[in-house]
PDB file of N, CA and C in Angstrom:
ATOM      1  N   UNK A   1      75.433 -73.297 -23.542  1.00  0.00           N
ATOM      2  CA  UNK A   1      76.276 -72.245 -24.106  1.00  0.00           C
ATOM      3  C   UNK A   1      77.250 -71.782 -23.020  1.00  0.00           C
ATOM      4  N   UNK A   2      78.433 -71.710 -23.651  1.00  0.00           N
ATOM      5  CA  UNK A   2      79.594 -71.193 -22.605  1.00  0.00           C
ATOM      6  C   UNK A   2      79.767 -69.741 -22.498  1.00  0.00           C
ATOM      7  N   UNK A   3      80.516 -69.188 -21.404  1.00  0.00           N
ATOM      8  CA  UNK A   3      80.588 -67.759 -21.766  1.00  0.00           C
ATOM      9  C   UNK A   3      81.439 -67.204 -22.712  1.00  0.00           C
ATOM     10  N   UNK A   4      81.966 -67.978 -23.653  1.00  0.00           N
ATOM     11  CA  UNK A   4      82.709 -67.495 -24.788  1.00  0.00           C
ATOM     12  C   UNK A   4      81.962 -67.818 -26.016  1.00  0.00           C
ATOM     13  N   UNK A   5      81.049 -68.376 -26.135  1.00  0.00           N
ATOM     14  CA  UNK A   5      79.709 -68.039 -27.005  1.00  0.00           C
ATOM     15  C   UNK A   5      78.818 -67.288 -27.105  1.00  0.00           C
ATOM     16  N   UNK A   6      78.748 -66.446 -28.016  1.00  0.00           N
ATOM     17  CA  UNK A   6      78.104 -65.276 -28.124  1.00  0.00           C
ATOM     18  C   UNK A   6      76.608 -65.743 -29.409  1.00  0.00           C
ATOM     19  N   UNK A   7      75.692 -65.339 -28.861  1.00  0.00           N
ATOM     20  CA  UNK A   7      74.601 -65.042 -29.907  1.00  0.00           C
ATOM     21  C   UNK A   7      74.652 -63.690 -30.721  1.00  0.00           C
ATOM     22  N   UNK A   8      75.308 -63.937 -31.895  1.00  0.00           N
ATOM     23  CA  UNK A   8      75.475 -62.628 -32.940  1.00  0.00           C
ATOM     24  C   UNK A   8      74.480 -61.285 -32.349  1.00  0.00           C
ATOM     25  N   UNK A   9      72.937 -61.885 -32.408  1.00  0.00           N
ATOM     26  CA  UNK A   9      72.278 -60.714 -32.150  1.00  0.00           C
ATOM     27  C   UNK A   9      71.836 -60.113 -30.493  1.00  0.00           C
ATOM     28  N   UNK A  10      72.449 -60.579 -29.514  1.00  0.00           N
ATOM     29  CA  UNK A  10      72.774 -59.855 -28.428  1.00  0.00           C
ATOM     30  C   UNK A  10      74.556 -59.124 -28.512  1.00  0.00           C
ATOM     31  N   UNK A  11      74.532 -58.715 -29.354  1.00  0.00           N
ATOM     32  CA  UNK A  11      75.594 -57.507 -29.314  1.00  0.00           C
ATOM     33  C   UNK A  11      74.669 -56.590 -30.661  1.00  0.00           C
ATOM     34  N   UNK A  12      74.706 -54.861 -29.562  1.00  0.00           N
ATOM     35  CA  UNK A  12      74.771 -54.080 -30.827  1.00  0.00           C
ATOM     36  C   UNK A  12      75.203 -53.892 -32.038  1.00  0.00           C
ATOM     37  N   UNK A  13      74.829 -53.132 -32.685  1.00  0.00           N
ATOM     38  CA  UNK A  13      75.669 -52.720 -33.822  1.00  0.00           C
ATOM     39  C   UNK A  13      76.959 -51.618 -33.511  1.00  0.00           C
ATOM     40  N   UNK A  14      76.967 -51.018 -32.029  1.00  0.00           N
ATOM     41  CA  UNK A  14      77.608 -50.110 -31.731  1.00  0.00           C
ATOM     42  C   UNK A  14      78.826 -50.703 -31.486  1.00  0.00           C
ATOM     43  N   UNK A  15      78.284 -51.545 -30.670  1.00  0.00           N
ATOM     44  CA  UNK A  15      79.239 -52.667 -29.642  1.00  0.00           C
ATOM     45  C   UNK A  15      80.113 -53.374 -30.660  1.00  0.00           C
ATOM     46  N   UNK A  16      79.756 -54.053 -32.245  1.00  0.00           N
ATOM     47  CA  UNK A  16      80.467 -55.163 -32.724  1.00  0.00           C
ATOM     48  C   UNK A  16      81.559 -54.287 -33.548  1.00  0.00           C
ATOM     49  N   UNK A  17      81.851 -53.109 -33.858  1.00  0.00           N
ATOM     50  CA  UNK A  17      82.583 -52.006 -33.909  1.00  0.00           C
ATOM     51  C   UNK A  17      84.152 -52.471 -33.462  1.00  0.00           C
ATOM     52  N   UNK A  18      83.612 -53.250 -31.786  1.00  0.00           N
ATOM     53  CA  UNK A  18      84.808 -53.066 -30.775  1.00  0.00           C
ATOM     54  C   UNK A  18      85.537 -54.321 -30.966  1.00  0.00           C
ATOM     55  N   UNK A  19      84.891 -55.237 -32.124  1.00  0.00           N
ATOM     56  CA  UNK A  19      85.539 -56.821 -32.234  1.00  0.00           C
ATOM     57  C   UNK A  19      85.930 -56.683 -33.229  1.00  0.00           C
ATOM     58  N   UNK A  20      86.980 -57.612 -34.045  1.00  0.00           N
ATOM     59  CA  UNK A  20      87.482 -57.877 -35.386  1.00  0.00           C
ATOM     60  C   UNK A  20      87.193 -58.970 -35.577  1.00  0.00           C
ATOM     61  N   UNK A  21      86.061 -59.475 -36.605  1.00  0.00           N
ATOM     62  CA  UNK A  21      85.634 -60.195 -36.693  1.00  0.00           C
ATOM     63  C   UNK A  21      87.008 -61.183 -37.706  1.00  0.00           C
ATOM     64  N   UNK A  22      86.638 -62.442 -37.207  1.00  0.00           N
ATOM     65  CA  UNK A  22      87.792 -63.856 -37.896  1.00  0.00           C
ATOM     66  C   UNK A  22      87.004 -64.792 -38.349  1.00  0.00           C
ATOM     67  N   UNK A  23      87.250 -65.447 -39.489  1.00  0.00           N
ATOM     68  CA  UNK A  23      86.717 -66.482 -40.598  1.00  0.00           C
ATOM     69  C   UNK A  23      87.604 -67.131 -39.977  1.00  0.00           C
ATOM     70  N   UNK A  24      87.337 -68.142 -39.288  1.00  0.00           N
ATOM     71  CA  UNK A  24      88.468 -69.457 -39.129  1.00  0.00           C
ATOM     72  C   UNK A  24      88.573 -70.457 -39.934  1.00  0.00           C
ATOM     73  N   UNK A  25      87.251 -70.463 -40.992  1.00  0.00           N
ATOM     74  CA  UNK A  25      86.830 -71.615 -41.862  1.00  0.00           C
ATOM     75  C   UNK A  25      87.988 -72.549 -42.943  1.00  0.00           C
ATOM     76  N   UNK A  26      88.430 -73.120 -43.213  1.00  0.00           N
ATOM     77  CA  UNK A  26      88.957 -73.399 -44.069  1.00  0.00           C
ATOM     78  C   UNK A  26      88.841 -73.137 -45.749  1.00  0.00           C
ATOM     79  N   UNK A  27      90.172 -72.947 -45.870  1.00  0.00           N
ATOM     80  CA  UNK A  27      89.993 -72.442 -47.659  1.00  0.00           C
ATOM     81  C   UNK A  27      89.242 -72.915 -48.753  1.00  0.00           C
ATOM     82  N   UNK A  28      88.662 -74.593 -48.676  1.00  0.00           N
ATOM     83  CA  UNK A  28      87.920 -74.972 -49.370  1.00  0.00           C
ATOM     84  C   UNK A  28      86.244 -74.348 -49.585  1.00  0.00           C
ATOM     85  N   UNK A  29      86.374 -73.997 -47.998  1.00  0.00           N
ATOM     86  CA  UNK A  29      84.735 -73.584 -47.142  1.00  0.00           C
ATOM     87  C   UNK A  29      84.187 -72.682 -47.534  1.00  0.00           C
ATOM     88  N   UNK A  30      85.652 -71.674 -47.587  1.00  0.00           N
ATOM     89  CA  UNK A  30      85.278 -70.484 -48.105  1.00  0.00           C
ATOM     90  C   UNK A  30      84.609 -70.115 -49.672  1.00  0.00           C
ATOM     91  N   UNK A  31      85.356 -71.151 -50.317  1.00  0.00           N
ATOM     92  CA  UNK A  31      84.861 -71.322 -52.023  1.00  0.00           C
ATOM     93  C   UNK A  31      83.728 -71.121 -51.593  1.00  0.00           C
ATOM     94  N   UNK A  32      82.456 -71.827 -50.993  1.00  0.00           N
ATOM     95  CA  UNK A  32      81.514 -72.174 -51.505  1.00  0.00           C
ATOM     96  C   UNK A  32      80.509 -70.756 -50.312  1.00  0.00           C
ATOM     97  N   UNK A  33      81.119 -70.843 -49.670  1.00  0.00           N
ATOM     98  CA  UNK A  33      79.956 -69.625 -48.963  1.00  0.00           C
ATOM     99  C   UNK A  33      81.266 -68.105 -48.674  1.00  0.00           C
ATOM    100  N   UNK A  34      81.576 -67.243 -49.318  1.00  0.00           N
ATOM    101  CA  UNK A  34      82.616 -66.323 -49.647  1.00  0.00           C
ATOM    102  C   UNK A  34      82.574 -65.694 -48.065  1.00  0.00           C
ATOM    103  N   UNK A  35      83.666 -65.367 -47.388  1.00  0.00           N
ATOM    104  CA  UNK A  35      83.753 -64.829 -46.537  1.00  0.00           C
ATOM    105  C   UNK A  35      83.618 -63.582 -46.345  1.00  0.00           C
ATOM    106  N   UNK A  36      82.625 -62.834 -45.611  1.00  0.00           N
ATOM    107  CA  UNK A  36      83.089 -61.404 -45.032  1.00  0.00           C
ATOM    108  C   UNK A  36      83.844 -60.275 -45.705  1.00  0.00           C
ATOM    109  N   UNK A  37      83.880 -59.377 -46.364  1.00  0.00           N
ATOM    110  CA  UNK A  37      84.915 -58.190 -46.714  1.00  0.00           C
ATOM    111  C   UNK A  37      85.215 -57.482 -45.285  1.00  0.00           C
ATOM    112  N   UNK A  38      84.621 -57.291 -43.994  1.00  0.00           N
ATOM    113  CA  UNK A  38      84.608 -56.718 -42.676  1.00  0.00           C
ATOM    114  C   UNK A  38      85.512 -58.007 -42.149  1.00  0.00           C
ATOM    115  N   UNK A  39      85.747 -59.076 -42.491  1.00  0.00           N
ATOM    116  CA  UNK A  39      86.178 -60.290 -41.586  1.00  0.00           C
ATOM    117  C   UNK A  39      88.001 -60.282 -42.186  1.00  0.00           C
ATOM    118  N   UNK A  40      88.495 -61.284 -41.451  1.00  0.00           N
ATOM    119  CA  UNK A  40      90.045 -61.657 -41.925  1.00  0.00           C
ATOM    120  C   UNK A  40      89.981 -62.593 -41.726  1.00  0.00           C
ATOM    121  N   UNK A  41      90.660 -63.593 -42.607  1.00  0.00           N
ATOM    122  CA  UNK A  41      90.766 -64.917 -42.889  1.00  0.00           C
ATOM    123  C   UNK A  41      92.216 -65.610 -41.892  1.00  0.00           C
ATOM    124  N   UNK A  42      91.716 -66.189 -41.158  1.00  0.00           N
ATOM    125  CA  UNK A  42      92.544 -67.099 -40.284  1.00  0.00           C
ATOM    126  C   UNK A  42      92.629 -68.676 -40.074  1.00  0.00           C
ATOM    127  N   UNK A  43      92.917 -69.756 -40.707  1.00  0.00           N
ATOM    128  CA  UNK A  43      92.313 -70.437 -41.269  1.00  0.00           C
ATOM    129  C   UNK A  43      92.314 -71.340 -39.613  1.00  0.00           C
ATOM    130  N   UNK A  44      91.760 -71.955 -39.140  1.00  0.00           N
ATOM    131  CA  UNK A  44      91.784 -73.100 -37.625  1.00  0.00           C
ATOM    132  C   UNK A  44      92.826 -73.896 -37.921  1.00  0.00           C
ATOM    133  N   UNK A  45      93.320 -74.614 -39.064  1.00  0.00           N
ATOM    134  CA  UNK A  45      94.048 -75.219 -39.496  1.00  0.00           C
ATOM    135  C   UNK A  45      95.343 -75.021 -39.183  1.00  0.00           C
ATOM    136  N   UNK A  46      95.760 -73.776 -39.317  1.00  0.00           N
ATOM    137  CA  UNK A  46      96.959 -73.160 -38.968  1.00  0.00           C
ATOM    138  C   UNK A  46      96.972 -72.603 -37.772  1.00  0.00           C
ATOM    139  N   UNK A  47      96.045 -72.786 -36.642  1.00  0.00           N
ATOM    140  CA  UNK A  47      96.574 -72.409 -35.142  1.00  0.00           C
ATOM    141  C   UNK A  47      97.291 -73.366 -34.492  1.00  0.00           C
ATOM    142  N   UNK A  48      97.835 -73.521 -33.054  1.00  0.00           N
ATOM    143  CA  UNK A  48      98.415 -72.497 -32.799  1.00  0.00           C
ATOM    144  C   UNK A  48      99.705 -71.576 -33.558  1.00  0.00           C
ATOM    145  N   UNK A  49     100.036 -71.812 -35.013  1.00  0.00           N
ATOM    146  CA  UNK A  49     101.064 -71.251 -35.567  1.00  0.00           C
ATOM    147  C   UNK A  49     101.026 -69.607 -35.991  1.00  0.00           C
ATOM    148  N   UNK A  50      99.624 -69.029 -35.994  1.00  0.00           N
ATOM    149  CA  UNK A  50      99.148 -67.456 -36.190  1.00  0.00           C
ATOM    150  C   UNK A  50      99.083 -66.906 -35.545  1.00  0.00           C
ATOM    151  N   UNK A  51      99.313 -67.652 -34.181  1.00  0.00           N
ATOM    152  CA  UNK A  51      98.704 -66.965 -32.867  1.00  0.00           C
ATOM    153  C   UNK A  51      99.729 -65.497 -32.923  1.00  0.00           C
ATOM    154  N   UNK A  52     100.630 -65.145 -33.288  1.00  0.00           N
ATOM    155  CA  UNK A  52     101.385 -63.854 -33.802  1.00  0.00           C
ATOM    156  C   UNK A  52     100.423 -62.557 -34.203  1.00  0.00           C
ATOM    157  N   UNK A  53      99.464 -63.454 -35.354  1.00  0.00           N
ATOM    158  CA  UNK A  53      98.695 -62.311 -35.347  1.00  0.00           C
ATOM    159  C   UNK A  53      97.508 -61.790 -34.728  1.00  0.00           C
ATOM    160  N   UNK A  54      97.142 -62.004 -33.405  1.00  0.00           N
ATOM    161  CA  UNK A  54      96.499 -61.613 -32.340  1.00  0.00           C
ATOM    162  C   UNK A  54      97.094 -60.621 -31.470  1.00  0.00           C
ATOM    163  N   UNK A  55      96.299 -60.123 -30.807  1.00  0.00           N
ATOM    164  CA  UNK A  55      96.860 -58.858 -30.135  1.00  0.00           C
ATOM    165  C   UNK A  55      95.906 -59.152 -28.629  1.00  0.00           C
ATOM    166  N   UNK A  56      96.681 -58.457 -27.398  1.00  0.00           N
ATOM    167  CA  UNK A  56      95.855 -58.984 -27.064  1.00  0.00           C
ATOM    168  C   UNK A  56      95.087 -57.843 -26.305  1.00  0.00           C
ATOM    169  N   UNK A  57      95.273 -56.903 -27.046  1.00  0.00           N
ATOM    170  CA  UNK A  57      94.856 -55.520 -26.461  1.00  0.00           C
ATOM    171  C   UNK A  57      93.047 -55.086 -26.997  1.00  0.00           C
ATOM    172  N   UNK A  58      93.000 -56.082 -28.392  1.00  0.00           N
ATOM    173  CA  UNK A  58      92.100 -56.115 -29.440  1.00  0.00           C
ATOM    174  C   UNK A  58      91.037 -57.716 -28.294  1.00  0.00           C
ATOM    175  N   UNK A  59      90.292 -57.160 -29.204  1.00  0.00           N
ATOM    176  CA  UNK A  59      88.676 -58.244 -28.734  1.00  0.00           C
ATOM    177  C   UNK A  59      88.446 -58.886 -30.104  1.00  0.00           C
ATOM    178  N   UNK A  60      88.074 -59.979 -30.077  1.00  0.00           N
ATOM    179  CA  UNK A  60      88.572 -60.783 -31.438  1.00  0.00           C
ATOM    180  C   UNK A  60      86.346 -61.463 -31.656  1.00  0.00           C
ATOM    181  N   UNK A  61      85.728 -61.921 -32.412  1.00  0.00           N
ATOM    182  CA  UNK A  61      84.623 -62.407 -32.844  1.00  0.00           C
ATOM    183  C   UNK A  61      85.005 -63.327 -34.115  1.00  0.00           C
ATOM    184  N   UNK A  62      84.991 -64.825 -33.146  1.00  0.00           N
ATOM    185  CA  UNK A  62      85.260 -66.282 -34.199  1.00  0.00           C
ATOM    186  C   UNK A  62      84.400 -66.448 -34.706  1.00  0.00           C
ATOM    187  N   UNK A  63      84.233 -66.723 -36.337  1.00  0.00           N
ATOM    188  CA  UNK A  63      83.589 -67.756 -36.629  1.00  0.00           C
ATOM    189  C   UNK A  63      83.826 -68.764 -37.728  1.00  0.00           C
ATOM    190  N   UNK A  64      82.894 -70.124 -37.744  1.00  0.00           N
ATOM    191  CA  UNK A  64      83.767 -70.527 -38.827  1.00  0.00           C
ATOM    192  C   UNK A  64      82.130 -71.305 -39.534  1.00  0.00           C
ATOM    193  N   UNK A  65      82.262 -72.203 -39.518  1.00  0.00           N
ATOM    194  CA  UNK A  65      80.315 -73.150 -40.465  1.00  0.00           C
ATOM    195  C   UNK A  65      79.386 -73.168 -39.647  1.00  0.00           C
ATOM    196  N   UNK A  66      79.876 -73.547 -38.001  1.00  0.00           N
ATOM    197  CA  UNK A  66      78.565 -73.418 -37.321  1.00  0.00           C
ATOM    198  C   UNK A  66      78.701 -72.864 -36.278  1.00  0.00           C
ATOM    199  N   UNK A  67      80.625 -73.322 -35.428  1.00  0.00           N
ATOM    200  CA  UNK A  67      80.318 -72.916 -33.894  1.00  0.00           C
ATOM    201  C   UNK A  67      81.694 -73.940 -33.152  1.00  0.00           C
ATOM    202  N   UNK A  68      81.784 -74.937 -34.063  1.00  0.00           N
ATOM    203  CA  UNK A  68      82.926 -76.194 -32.966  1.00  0.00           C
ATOM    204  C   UNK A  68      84.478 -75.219 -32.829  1.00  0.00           C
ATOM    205  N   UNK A  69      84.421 -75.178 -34.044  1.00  0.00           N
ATOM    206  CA  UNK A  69      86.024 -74.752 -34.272  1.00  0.00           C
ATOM    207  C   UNK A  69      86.588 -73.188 -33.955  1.00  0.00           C
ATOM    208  N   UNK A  70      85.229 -72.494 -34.231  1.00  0.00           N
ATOM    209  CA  UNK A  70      85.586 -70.971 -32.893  1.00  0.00           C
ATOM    210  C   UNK A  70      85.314 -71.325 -32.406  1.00  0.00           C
ATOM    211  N   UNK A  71      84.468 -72.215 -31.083  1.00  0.00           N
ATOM    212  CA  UNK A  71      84.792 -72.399 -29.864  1.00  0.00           C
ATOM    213  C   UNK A  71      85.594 -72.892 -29.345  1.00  0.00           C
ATOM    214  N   UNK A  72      86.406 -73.565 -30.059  1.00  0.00           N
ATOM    215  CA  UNK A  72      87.856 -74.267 -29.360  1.00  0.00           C
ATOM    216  C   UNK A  72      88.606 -73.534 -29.815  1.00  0.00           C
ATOM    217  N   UNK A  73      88.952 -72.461 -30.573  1.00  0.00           N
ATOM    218  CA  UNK A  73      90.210 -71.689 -30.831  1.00  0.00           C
ATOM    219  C   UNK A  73      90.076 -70.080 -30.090  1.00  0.00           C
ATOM    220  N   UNK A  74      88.190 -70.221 -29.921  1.00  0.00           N
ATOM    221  CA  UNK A  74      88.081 -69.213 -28.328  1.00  0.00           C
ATOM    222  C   UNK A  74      88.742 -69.254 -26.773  1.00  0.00           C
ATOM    223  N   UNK A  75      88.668 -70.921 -26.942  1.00  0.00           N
ATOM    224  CA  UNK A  75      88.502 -71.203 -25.531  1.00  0.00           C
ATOM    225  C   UNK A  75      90.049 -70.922 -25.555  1.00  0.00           C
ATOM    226  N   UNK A  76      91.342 -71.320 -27.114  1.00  0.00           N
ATOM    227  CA  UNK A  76      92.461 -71.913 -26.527  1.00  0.00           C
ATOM    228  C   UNK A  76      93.203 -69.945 -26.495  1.00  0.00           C
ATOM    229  N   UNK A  77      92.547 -69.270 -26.840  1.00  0.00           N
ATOM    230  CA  UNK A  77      92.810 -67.924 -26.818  1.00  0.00           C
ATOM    231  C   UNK A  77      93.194 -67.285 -25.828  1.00  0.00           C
ATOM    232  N   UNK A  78      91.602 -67.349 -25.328  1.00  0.00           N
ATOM    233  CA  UNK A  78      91.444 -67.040 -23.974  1.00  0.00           C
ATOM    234  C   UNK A  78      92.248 -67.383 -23.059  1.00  0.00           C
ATOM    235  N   UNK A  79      92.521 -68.971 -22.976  1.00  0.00           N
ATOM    236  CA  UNK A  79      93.448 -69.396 -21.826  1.00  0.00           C
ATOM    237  C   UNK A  79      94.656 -68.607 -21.880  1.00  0.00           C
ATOM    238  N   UNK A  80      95.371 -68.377 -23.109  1.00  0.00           N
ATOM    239  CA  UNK A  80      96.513 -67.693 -23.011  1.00  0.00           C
ATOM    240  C   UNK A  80      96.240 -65.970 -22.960  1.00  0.00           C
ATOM    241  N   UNK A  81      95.232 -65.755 -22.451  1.00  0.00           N
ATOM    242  CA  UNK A  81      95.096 -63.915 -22.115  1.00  0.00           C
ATOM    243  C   UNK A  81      94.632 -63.212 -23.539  1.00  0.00           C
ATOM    244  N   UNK A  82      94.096 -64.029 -24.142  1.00  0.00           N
ATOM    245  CA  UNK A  82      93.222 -63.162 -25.346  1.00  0.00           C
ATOM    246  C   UNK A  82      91.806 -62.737 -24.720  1.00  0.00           C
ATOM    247  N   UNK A  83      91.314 -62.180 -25.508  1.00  0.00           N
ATOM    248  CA  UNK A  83      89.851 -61.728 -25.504  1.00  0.00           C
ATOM    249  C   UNK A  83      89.183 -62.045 -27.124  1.00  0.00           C
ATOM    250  N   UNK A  84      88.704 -63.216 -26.629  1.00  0.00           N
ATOM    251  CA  UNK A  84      87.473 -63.472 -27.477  1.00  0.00           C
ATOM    252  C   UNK A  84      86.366 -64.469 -27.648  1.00  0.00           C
ATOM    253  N   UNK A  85      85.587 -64.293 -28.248  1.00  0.00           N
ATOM    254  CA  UNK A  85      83.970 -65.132 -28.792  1.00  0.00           C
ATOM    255  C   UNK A  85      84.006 -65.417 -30.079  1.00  0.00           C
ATOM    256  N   UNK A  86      82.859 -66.730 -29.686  1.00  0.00           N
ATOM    257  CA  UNK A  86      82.360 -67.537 -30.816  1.00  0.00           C
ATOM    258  C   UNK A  86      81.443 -67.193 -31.007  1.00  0.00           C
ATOM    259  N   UNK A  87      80.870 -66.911 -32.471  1.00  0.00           N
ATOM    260  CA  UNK A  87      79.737 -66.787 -32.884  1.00  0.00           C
ATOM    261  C   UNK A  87      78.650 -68.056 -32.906  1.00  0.00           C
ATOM    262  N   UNK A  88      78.179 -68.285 -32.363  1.00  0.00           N
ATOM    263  CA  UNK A  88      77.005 -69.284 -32.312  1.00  0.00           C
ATOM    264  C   UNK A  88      76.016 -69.432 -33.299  1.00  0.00           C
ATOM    265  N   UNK A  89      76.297 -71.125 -33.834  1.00  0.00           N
ATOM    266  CA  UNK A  89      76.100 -70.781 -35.225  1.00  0.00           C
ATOM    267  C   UNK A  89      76.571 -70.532 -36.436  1.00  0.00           C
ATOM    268  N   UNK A  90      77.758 -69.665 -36.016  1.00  0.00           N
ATOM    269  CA  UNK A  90      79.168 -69.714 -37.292  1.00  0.00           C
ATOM    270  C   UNK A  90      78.530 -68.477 -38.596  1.00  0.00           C
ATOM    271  N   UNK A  91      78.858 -68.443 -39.116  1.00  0.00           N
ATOM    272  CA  UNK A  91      78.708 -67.960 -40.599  1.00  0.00           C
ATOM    273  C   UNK A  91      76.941 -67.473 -41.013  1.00  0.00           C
ATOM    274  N   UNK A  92      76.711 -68.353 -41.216  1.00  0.00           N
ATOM    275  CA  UNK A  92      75.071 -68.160 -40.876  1.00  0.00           C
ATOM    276  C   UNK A  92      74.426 -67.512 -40.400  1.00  0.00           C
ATOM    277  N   UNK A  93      74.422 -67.341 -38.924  1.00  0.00           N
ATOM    278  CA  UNK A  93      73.757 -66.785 -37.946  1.00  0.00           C
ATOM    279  C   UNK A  93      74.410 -64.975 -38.683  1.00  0.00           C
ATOM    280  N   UNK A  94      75.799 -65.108 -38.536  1.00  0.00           N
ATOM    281  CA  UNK A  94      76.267 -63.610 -38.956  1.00  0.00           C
ATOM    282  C   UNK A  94      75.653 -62.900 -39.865  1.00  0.00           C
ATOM    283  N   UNK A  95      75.586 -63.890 -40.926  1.00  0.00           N
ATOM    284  CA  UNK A  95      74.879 -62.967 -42.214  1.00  0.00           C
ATOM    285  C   UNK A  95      74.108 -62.756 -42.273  1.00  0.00           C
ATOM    286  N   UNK A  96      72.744 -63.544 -41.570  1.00  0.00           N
ATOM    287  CA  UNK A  96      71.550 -62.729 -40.875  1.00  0.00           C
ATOM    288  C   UNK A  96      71.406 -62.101 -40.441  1.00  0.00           C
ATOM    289  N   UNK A  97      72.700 -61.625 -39.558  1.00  0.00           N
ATOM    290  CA  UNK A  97      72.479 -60.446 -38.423  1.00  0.00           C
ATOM    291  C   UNK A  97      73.233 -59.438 -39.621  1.00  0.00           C
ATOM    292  N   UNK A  98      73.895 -59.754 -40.370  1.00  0.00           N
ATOM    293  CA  UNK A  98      73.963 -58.130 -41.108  1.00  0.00           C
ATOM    294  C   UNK A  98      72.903 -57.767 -42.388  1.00  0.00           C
ATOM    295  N   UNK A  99      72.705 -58.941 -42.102  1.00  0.00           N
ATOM    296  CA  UNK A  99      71.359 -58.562 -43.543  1.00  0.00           C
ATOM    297  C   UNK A  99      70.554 -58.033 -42.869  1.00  0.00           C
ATOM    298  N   UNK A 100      69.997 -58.221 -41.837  1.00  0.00           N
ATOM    299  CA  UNK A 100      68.823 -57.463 -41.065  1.00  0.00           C
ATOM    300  C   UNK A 100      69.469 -55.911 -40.855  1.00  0.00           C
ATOM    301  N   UNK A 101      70.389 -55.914 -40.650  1.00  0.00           N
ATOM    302  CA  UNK A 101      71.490 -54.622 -40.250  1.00  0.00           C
ATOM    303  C   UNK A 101      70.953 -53.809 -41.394  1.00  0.00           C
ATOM    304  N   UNK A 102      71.336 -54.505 -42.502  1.00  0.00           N
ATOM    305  CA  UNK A 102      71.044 -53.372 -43.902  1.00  0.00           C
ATOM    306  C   UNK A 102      70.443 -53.000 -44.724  1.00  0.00           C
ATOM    307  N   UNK A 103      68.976 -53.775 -43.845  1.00  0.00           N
ATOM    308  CA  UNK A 103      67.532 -53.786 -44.476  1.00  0.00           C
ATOM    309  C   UNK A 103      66.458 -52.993 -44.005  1.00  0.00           C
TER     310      UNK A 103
END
Protein backbone atom coordinates (compact mmCIF):
# COMPACT_ATOMS: atom_id res chain seq x y z
CA UNK A 1 0.00 0.00 0.00
CA UNK A 2 1.20 3.45 -1.02
CA UNK A 3 0.81 6.53 0.94
CA UNK A 4 -2.00 7.68 -1.18
CA UNK A 5 -4.03 4.65 -0.23
CA UNK A 6 -6.13 4.97 2.40
CA UNK A 7 -8.06 2.14 4.34
CA UNK A 8 -11.70 3.71 4.52
CA UNK A 9 -11.81 2.69 8.19
CA UNK A 10 -8.61 4.34 9.56
CA UNK A 11 -10.13 7.76 9.05
CA UNK A 12 -12.80 9.01 11.51
CA UNK A 13 -16.03 9.94 10.96
CA UNK A 14 -14.91 13.46 12.10
CA UNK A 15 -11.97 13.48 9.88
CA UNK A 16 -13.90 12.21 6.43
CA UNK A 17 -16.02 15.55 6.86
CA UNK A 18 -12.60 17.18 5.59
CA UNK A 19 -12.59 15.06 2.09
CA UNK A 20 -15.06 15.22 -0.86
CA UNK A 21 -15.55 12.11 -1.63
CA UNK A 22 -15.27 11.17 -5.94
CA UNK A 23 -16.91 8.17 -7.84
CA UNK A 24 -14.39 7.90 -10.61
CA UNK A 25 -16.26 4.76 -11.83
CA UNK A 26 -17.58 4.79 -15.12
CA UNK A 27 -21.22 5.45 -16.22
CA UNK A 28 -22.02 1.96 -17.10
CA UNK A 29 -20.60 0.89 -13.38
CA UNK A 30 -22.57 3.07 -11.89
CA UNK A 31 -25.95 1.44 -13.36
CA UNK A 32 -25.34 -1.50 -11.58
CA UNK A 33 -23.95 -0.55 -8.03
CA UNK A 34 -25.62 3.39 -7.72
CA UNK A 35 -23.19 5.81 -6.52
CA UNK A 36 -23.04 7.78 -3.27
CA UNK A 37 -25.66 10.84 -2.76
CA UNK A 38 -22.42 12.35 -0.34
CA UNK A 39 -20.06 11.48 -3.51
CA UNK A 40 -19.69 13.45 -7.11
CA UNK A 41 -19.40 11.74 -10.12
CA UNK A 42 -16.10 12.21 -12.02
CA UNK A 43 -15.85 9.73 -14.46
CA UNK A 44 -11.53 8.38 -14.86
CA UNK A 45 -12.41 8.36 -18.38
CA UNK A 46 -12.50 11.95 -18.72
CA UNK A 47 -9.21 12.90 -16.81
CA UNK A 48 -6.90 14.69 -17.39
CA UNK A 49 -9.79 16.91 -19.11
CA UNK A 50 -11.82 17.75 -15.41
CA UNK A 51 -8.91 18.39 -13.79
CA UNK A 52 -10.75 22.17 -13.70
CA UNK A 53 -12.88 20.83 -11.32
CA UNK A 54 -10.43 20.22 -8.49
CA UNK A 55 -9.33 22.67 -6.17
CA UNK A 56 -6.47 22.45 -4.68
CA UNK A 57 -7.19 24.01 -1.45
CA UNK A 58 -9.90 20.98 -0.93
CA UNK A 59 -8.66 17.21 0.08
CA UNK A 60 -10.29 14.99 -2.41
CA UNK A 61 -11.23 10.72 -1.34
CA UNK A 62 -11.08 8.48 -4.83
CA UNK A 63 -12.91 5.82 -5.47
CA UNK A 64 -13.97 3.76 -8.15
CA UNK A 65 -14.74 -0.81 -8.17
CA UNK A 66 -11.80 -1.66 -6.26
CA UNK A 67 -8.69 0.65 -6.05
CA UNK A 68 -6.53 0.72 -9.75
CA UNK A 69 -8.10 3.69 -11.20
CA UNK A 70 -8.18 6.03 -7.89
CA UNK A 71 -4.89 5.13 -7.45
CA UNK A 72 -3.60 6.35 -10.61
CA UNK A 73 -5.77 9.45 -10.83
CA UNK A 74 -4.42 9.92 -6.97
CA UNK A 75 -1.08 9.53 -7.78
CA UNK A 76 -1.56 11.85 -11.18
CA UNK A 77 -3.23 14.57 -8.75
CA UNK A 78 -0.95 14.68 -6.39
CA UNK A 79 1.99 15.12 -8.70
CA UNK A 80 0.43 18.25 -9.91
CA UNK A 81 -0.14 19.76 -6.10
CA UNK A 82 -3.52 18.18 -5.31
CA UNK A 83 -4.35 16.53 -2.14
CA UNK A 84 -5.69 13.26 -2.36
CA UNK A 85 -6.51 9.32 -1.58
CA UNK A 86 -7.63 6.19 -2.77
CA UNK A 87 -9.96 4.29 -1.14
CA UNK A 88 -8.67 0.78 -0.89
CA UNK A 89 -10.91 -1.42 -2.19
CA UNK A 90 -13.06 1.13 -4.10
CA UNK A 91 -16.79 1.24 -3.57
CA UNK A 92 -17.17 -1.67 -1.39
CA UNK A 93 -14.99 -1.20 1.30
CA UNK A 94 -16.93 2.49 1.53
CA UNK A 95 -20.27 1.20 1.92
CA UNK A 96 -19.27 -0.87 4.68
CA UNK A 97 -17.75 1.75 6.37
CA UNK A 98 -21.00 3.79 6.19
CA UNK A 99 -23.25 1.08 6.88
CA UNK A 100 -21.46 0.37 10.05
CA UNK A 101 -21.57 4.33 10.49
CA UNK A 102 -25.45 4.05 10.56
CA UNK A 103 -26.01 1.05 12.42
Amino acid sequence: MSTMDININDINIENLTNYELIDIREEDEIKNWPSLKSSRHIPFSEFPYNINEFNKNDSYLLFCARCGRSHAMAEALIKKGYKALSINNGIASLNAYLKKLNS
